[in-house]
C-alpha atoms as a PDB file:
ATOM      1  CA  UNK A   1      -7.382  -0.537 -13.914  1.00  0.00           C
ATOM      2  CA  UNK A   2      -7.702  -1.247 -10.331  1.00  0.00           C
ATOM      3  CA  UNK A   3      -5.387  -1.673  -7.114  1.00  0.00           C
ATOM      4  CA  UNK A   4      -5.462  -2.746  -4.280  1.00  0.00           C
ATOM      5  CA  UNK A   5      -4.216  -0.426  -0.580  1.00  0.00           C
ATOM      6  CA  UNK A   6      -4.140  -1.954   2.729  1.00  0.00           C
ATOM      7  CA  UNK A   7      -4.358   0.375   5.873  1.00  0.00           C
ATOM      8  CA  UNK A   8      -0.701   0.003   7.529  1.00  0.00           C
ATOM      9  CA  UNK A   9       1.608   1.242   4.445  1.00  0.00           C
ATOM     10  CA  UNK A  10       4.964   1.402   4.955  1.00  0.00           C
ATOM     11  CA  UNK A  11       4.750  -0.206   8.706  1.00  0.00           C
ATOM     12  CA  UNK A  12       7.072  -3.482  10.338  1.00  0.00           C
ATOM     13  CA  UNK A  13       5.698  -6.277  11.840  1.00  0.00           C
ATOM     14  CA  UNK A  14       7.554  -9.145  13.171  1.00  0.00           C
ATOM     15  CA  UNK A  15       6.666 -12.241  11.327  1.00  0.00           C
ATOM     16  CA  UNK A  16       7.200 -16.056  12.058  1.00  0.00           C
ATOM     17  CA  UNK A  17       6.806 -18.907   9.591  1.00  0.00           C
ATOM     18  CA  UNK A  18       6.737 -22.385  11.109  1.00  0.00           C
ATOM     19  CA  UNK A  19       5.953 -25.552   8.838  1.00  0.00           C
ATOM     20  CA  UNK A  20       4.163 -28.743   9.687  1.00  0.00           C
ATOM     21  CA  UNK A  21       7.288 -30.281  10.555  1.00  0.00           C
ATOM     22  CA  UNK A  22       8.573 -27.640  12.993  1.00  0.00           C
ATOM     23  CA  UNK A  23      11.016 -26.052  10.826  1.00  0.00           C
ATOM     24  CA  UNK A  24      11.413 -21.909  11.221  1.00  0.00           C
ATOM     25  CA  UNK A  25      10.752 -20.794   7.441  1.00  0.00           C
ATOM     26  CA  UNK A  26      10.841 -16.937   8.510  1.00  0.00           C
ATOM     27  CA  UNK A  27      11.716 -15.297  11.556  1.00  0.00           C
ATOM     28  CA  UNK A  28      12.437 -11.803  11.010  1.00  0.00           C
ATOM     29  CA  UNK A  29      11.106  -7.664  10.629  1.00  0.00           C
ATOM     30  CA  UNK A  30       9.508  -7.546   7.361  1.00  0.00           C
ATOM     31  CA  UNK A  31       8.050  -4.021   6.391  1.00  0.00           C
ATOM     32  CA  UNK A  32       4.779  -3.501   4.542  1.00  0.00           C
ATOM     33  CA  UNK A  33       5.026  -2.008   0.888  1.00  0.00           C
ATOM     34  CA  UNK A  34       4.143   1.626   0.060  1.00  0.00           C
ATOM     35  CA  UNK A  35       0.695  -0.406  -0.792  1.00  0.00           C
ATOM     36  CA  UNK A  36      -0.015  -1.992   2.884  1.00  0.00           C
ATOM     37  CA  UNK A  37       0.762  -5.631   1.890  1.00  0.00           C
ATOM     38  CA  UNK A  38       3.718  -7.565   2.183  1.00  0.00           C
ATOM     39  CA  UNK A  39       4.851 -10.493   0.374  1.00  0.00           C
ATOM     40  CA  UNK A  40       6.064 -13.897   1.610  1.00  0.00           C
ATOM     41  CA  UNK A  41       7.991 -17.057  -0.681  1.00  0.00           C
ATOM     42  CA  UNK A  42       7.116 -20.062   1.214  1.00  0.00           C
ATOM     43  CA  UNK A  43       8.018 -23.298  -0.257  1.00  0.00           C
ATOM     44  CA  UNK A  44       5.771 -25.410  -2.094  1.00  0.00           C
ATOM     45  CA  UNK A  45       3.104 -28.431  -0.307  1.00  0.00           C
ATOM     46  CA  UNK A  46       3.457 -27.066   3.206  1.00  0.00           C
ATOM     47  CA  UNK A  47       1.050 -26.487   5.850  1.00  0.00           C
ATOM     48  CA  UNK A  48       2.392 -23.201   7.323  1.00  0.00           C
ATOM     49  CA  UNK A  49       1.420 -21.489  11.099  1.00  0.00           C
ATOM     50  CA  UNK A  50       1.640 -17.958  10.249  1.00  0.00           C
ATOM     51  CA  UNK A  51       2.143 -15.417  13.365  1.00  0.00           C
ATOM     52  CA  UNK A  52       1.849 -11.430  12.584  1.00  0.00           C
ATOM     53  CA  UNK A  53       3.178  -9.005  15.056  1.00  0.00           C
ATOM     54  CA  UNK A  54       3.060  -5.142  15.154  1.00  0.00           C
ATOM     55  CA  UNK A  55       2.018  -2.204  16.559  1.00  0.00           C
ATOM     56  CA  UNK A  56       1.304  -3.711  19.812  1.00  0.00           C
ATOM     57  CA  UNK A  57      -1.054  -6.385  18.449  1.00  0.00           C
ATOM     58  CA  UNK A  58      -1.169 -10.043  16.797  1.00  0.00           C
ATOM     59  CA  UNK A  59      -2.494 -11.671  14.450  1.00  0.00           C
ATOM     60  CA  UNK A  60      -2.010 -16.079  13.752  1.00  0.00           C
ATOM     61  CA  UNK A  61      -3.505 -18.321  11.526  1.00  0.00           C
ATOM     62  CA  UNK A  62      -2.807 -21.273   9.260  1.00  0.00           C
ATOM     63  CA  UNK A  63      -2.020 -21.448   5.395  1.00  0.00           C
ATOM     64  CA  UNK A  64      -1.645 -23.810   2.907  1.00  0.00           C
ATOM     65  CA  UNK A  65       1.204 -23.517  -0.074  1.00  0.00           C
ATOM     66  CA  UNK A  66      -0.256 -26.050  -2.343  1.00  0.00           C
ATOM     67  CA  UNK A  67      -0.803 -25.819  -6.206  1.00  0.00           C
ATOM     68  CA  UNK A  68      -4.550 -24.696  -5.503  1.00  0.00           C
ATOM     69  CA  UNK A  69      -3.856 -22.573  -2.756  1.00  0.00           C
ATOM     70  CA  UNK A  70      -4.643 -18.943  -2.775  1.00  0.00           C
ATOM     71  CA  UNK A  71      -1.391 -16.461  -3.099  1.00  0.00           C
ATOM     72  CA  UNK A  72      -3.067 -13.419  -1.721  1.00  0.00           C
ATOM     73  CA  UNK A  73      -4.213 -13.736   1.823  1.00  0.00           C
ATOM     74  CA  UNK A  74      -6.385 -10.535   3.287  1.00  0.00           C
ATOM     75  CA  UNK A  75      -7.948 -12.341   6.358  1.00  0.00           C
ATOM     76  CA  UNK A  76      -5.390 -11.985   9.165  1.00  0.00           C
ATOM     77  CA  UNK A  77      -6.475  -9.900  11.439  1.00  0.00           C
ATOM     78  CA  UNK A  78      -4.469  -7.481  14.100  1.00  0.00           C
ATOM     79  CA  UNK A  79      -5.803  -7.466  17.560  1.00  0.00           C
END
């Protein structure tokens, strides 16, 4: 058995969620889990701008929530 641990457990980061169409999905403090990660419920087909704040960096980037997209996301990087 394996898991996985981030670097930043237990940390907040600001995080903002806006959809193709303009519409704020999330736009609140989320804290990472004891494991590093946090976890996001985005609605289905929608192109999503992703923005990641914390600890006196950023990190931004764009995601897809289709049925073939991937539901664990390790590449955003704080700088």
């Amino acid at each position: 058995m394996s898991a996985c641990q981030a670097e930043l457990a237990e940390k907040e980061f600001h995080v903002r969620a806006i959809d193709q169409d303009g519409n704020v999905l999330i736009d609140e403090t989320i804290a990472t889990l004891r494991n590093g990660f946090f976890e996001l419920w985005l609605p289905r087909n929608r192109r999503i701008e992703l923005r990641i704040q914390g600890l006196n960096r950023k990190a931004k980037g764009t995601i897809e929530t289709s049925d073939d997209s991937k539901t664990c996301i390790t590449t955003f990087r704080l700088r």
